[in-house]
C-alpha atoms as a PDB file:
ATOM      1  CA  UNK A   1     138.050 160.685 117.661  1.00  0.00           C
ATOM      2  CA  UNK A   2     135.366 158.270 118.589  1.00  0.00           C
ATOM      3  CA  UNK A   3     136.056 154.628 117.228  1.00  0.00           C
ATOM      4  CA  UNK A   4     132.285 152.972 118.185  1.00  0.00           C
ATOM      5  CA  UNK A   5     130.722 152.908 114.412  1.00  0.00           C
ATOM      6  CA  UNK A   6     132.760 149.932 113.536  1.00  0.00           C
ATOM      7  CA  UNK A   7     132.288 148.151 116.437  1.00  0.00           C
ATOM      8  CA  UNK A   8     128.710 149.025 116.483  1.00  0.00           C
ATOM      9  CA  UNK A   9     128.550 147.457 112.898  1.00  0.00           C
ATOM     10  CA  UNK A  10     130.824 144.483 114.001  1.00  0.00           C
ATOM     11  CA  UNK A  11     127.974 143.713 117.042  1.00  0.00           C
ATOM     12  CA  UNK A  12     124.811 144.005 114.521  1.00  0.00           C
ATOM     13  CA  UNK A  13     126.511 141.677 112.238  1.00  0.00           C
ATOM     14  CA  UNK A  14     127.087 139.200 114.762  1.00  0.00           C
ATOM     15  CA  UNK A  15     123.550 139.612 116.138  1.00  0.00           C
ATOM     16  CA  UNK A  16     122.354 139.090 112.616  1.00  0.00           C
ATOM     17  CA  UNK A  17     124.628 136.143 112.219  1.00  0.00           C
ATOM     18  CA  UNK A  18     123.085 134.726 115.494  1.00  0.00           C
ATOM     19  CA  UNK A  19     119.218 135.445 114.349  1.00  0.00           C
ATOM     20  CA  UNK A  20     119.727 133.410 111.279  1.00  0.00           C
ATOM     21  CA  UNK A  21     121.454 130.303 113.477  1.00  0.00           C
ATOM     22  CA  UNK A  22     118.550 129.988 115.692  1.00  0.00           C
ATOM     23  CA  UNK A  23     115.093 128.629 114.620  1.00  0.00           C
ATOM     24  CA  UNK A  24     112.991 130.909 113.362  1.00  0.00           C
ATOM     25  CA  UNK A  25     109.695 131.084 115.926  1.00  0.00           C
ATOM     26  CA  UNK A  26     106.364 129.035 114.975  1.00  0.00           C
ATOM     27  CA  UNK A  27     103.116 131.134 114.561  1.00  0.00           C
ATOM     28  CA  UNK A  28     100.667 131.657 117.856  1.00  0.00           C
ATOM     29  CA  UNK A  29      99.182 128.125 118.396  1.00  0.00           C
ATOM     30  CA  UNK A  30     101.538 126.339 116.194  1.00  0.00           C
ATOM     31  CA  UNK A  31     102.760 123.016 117.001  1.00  0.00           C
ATOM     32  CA  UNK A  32     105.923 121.617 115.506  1.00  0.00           C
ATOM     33  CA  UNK A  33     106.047 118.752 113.068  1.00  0.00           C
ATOM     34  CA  UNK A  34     105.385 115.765 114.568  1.00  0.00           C
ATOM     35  CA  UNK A  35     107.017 112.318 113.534  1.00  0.00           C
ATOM     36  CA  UNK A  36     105.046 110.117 111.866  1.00  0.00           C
ATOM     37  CA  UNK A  37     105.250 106.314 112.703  1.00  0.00           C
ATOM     38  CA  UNK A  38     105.658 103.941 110.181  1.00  0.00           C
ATOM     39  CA  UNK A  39     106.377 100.049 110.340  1.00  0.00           C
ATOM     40  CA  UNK A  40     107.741  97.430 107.937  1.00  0.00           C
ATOM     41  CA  UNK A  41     106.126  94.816 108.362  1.00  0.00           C
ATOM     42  CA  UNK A  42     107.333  91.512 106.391  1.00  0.00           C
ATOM     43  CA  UNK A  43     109.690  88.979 105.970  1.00  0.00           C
ATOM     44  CA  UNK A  44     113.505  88.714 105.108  1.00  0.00           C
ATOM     45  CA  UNK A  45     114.007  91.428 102.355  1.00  0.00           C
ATOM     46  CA  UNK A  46     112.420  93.618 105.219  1.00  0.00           C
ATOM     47  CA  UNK A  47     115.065  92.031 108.266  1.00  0.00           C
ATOM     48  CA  UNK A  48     117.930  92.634 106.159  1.00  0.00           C
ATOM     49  CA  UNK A  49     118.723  89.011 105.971  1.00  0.00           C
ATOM     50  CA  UNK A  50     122.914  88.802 106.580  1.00  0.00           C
ATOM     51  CA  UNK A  51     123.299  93.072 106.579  1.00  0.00           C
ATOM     52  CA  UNK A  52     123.823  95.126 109.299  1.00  0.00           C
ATOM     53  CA  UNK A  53     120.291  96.706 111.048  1.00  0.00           C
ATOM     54  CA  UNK A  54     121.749 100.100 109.366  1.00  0.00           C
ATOM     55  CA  UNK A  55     121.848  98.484 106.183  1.00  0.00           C
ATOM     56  CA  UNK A  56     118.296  96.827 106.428  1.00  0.00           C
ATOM     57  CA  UNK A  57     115.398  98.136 104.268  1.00  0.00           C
ATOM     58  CA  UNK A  58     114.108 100.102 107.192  1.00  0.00           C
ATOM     59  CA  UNK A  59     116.842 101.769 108.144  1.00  0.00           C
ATOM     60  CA  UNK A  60     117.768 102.775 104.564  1.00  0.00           C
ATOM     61  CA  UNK A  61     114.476 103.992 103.871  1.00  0.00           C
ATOM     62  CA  UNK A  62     114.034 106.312 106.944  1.00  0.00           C
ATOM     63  CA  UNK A  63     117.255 107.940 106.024  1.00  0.00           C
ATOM     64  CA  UNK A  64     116.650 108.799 102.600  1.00  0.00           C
ATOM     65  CA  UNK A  65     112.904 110.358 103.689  1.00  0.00           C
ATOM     66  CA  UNK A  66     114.906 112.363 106.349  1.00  0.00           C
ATOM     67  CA  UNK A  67     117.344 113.256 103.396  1.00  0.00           C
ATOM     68  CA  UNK A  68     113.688 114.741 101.584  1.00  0.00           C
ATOM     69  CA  UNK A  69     112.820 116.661 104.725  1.00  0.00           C
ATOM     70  CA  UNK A  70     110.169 113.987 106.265  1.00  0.00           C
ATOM     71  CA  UNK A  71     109.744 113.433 109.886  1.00  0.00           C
ATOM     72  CA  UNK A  72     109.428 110.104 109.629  1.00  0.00           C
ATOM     73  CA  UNK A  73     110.555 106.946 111.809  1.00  0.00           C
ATOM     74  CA  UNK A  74     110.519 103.593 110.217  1.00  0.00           C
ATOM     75  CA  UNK A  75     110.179 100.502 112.566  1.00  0.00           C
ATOM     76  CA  UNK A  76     111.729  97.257 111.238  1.00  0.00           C
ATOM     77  CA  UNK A  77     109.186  94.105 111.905  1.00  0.00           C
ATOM     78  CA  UNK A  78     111.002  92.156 108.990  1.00  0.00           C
ATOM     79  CA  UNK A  79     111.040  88.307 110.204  1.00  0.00           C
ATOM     80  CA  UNK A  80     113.316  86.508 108.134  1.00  0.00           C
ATOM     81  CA  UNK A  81     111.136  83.264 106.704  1.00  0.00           C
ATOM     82  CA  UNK A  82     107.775  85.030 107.625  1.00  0.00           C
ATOM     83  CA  UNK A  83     104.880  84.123 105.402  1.00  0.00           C
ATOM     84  CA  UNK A  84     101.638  85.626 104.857  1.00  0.00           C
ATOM     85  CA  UNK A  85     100.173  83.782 107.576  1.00  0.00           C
ATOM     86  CA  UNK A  86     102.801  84.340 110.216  1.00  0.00           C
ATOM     87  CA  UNK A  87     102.597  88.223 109.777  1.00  0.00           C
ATOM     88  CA  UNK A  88      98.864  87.549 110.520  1.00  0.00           C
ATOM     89  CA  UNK A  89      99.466  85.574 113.400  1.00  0.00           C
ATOM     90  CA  UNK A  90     101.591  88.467 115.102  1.00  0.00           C
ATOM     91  CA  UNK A  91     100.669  91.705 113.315  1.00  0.00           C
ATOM     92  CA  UNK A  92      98.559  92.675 116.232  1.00  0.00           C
ATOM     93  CA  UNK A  93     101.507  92.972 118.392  1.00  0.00           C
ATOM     94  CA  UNK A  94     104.211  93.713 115.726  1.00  0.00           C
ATOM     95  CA  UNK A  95     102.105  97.271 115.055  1.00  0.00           C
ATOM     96  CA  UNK A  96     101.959  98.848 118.233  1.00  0.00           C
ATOM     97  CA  UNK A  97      98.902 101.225 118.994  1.00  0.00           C
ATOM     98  CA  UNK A  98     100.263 105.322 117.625  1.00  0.00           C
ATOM     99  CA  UNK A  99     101.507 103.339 114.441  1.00  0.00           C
ATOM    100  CA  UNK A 100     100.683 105.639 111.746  1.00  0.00           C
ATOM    101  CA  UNK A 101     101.191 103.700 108.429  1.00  0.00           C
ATOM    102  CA  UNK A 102     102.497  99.997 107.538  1.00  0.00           C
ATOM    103  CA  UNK A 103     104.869  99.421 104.680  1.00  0.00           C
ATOM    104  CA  UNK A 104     103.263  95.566 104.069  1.00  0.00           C
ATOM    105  CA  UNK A 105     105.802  93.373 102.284  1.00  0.00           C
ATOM    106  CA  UNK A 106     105.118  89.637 102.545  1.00  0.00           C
ATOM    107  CA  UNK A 107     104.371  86.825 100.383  1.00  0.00           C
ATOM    108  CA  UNK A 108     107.690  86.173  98.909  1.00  0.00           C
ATOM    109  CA  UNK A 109     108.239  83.071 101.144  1.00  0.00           C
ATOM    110  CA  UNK A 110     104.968  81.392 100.457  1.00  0.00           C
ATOM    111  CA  UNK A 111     106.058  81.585  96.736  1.00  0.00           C
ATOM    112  CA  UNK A 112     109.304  80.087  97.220  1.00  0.00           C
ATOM    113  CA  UNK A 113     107.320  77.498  98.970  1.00  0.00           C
ATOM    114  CA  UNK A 114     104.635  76.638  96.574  1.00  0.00           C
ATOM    115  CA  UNK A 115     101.472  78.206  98.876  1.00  0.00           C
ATOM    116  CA  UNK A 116      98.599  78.430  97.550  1.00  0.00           C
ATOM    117  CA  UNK A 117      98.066  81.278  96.440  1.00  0.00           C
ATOM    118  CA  UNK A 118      93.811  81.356  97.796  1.00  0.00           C
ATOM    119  CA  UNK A 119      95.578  81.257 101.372  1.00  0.00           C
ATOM    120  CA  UNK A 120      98.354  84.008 100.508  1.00  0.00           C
ATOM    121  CA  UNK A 121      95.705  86.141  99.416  1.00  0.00           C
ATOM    122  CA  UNK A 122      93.237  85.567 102.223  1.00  0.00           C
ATOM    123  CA  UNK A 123      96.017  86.324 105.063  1.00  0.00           C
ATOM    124  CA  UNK A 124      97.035  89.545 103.473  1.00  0.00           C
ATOM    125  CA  UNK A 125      93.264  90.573 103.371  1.00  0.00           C
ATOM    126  CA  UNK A 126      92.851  89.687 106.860  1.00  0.00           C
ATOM    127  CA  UNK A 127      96.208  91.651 107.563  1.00  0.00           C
ATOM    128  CA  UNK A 128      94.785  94.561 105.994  1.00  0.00           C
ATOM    129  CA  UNK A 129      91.306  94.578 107.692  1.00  0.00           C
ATOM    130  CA  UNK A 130      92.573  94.248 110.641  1.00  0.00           C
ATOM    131  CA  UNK A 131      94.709  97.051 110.523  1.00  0.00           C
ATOM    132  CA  UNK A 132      92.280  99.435 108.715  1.00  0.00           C
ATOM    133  CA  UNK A 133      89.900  98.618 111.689  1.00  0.00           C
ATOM    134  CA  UNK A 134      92.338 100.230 113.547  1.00  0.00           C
ATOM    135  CA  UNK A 135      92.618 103.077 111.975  1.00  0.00           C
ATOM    136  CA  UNK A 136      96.370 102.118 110.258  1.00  0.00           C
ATOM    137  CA  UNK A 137      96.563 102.558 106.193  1.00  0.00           C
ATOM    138  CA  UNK A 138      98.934 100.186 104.421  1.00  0.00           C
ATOM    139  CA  UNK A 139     100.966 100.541 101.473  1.00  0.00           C
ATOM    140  CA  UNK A 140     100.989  97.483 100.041  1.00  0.00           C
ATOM    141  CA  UNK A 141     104.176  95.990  98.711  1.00  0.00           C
ATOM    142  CA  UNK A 142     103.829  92.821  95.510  1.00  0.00           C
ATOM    143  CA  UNK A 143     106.034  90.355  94.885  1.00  0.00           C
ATOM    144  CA  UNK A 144     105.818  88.162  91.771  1.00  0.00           C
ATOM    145  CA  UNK A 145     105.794  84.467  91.479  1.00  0.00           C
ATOM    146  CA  UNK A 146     108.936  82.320  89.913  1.00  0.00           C
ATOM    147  CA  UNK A 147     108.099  81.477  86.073  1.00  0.00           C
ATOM    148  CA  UNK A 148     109.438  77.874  86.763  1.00  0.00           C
ATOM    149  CA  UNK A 149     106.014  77.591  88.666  1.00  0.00           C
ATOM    150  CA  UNK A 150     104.004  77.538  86.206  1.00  0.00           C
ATOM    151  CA  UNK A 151     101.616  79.701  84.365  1.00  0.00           C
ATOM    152  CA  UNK A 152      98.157  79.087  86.580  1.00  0.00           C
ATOM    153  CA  UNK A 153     100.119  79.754  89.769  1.00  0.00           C
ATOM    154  CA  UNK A 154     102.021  82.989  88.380  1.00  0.00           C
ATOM    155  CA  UNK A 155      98.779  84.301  87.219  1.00  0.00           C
ATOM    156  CA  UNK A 156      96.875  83.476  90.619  1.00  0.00           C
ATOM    157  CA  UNK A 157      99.990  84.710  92.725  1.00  0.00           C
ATOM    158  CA  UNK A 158     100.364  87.996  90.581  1.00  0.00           C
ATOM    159  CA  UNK A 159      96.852  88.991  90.762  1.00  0.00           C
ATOM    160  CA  UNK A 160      96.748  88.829  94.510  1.00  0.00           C
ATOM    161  CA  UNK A 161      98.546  92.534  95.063  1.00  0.00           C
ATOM    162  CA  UNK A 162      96.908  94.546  92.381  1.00  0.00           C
ATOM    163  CA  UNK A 163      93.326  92.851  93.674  1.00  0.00           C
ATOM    164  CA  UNK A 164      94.322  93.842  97.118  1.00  0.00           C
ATOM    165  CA  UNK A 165      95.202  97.052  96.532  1.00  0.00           C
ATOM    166  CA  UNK A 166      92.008  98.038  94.616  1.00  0.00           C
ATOM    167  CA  UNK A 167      89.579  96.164  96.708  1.00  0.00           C
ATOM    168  CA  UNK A 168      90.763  98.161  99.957  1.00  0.00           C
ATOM    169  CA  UNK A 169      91.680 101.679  98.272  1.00  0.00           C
ATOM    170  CA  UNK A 170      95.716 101.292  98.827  1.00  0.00           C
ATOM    171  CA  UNK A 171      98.740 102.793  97.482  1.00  0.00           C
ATOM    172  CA  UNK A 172     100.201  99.904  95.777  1.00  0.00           C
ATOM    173  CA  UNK A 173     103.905  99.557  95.010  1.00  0.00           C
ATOM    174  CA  UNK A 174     103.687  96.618  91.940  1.00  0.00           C
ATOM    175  CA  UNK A 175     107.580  94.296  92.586  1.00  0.00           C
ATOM    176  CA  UNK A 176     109.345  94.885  95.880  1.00  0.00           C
ATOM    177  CA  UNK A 177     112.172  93.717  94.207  1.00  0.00           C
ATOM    178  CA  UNK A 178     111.946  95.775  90.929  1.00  0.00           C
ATOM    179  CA  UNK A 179     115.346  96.267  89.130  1.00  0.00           C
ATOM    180  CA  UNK A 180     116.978  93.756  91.890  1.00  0.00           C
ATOM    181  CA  UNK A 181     115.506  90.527  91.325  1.00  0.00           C
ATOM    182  CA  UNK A 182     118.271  88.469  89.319  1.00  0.00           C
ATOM    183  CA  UNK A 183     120.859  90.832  89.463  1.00  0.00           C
ATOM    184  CA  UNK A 184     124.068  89.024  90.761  1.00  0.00           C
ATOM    185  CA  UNK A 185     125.649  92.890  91.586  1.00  0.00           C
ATOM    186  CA  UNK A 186     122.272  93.055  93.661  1.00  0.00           C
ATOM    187  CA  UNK A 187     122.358  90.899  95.565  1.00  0.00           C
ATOM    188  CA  UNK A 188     124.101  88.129  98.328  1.00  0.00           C
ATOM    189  CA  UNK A 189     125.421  85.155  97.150  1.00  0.00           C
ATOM    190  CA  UNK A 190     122.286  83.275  97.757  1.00  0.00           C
ATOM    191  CA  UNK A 191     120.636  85.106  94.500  1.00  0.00           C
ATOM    192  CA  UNK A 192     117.509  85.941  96.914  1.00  0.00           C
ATOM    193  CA  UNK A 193     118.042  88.252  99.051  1.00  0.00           C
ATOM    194  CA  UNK A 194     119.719  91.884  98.607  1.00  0.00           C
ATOM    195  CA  UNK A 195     123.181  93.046  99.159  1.00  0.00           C
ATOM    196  CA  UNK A 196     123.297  96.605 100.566  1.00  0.00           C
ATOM    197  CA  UNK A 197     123.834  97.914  97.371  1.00  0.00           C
ATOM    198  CA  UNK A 198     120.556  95.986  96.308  1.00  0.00           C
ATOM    199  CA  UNK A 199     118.544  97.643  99.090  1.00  0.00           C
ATOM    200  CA  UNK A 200     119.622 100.942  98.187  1.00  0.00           C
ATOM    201  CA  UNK A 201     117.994 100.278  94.289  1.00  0.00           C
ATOM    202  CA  UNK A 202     114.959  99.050  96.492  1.00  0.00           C
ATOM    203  CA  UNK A 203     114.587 102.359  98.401  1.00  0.00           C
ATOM    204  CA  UNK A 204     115.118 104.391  95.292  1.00  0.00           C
ATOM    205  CA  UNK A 205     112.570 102.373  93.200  1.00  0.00           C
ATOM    206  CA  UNK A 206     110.221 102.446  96.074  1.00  0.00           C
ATOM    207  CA  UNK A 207     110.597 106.216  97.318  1.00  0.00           C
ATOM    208  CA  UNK A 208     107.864 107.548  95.254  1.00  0.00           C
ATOM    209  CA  UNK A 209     104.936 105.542  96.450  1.00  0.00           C
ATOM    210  CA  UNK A 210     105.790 105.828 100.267  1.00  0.00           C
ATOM    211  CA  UNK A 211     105.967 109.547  99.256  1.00  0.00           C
ATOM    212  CA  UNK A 212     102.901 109.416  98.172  1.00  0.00           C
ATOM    213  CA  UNK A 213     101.333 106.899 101.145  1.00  0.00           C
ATOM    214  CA  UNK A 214     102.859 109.905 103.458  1.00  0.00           C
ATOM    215  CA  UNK A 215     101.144 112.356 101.650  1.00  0.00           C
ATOM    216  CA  UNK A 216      97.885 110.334 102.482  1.00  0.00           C
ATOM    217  CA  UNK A 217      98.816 110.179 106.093  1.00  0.00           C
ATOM    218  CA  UNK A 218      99.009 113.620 106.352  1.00  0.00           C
ATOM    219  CA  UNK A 219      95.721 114.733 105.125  1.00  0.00           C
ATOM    220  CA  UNK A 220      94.188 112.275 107.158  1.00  0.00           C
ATOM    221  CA  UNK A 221      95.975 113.265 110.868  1.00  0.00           C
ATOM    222  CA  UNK A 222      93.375 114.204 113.032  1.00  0.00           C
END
């Protein structure tokens, strides 16, 4: 008596086993997904001021996109005190050429420091044009002014984002710090800046506009 059928069926389901482990083959002339490049560019809240790199904003973010299935890498250009002005000053060599998006969060500083707001706006413009002139979209990340300073400056500093955004056609995500700002379980002991558990609520609040910024990259790849 011949034994082979089992072992016959034993071998085709391992085969079968096998041919659902290994990737399944891309179409004639397909090309794999390729990673798209994207850099935060800002100033502490970006760093991850007193957090481990892991734990910064960047690092966070690129995780949970990877989590949703994105081939995404997210390069951290957070300087910790930057202004509006000093991201100008080095955001030609803090985007390097084959960036393919910039997550732009600054402003935060020159609010804490009184700036006006005429010269916050005007270095975030130039920001912008300069990196649309080189072919890099932005999603463009507000912060809001303090009420302690005053009325006239919180309306001037406010406007500067949503102006921004419309002027230059950009997906606009409204308070960086939305559902973090003033929350002591936030945030590090300072009250400014976010605890890891803080960046996380940052990540989640922001998720759906950089979803949608990628969305914009990808129509536009060449």
């Amino acid at each position: 008596m011949r034994h082979d059928g089992p072992l016959r069926r034993l071998i085709a389901l391992l085969l079968a086993a096998l041919a659902l482990l290994m990737p399944a083959a891309l179409p004639a002339g397909a090309e794999p997904a390729r990673t798209l490049k994207l850099v935060a560019l800002g100033d502490s809240l970006t760093a991850g001021y007193r957090l481990p790199a892991d734990a910064a904003f960047p690092a966070v973010l690129e995780r949970e996109l990877t989590k949703r299935g994105r081939a995404v890498a997210v390069a951290n250009a957070g300087v910790s005190g930057d202004t509006a002005t000093g991201g100008l000053d080095r955001v030609d060599w803090s985007v390097p050429d084959g960036t393919d998006g910039v997550i732009l969060e600054l402003g935060a500083n020159d609010m804490l420091r009184g700036t006006d707001p005429a010269v916050t706006r005007k270095a975030l413009d130039s920001i912008i044009t300069r990196l649309k002139d080189r072919g890099i979209p932005v999603l463009l990340a507000g912060m809001r002014a303090s009420a302690n300073l005053g009325p006239d400056y919180v309306a001037r500093f406010d406007a500067i984002y949503p102006d921004l955004a419309q002027a230059h056609g950009l997906v606009l995500y409204p308070f960086f710090l939305a559902g973090v700002a003033g929350e002591r379980g936030l945030n590090l002991d300072d009250g400014l800046h976010p605890n890891p558990r803080g960046v996380g609520a940052i990540v989640t609040g922001i998720l759906p506009a950089v979803e949608s910024f990628l969305g914009r990259l990808g129509k536009s790849e060449r």
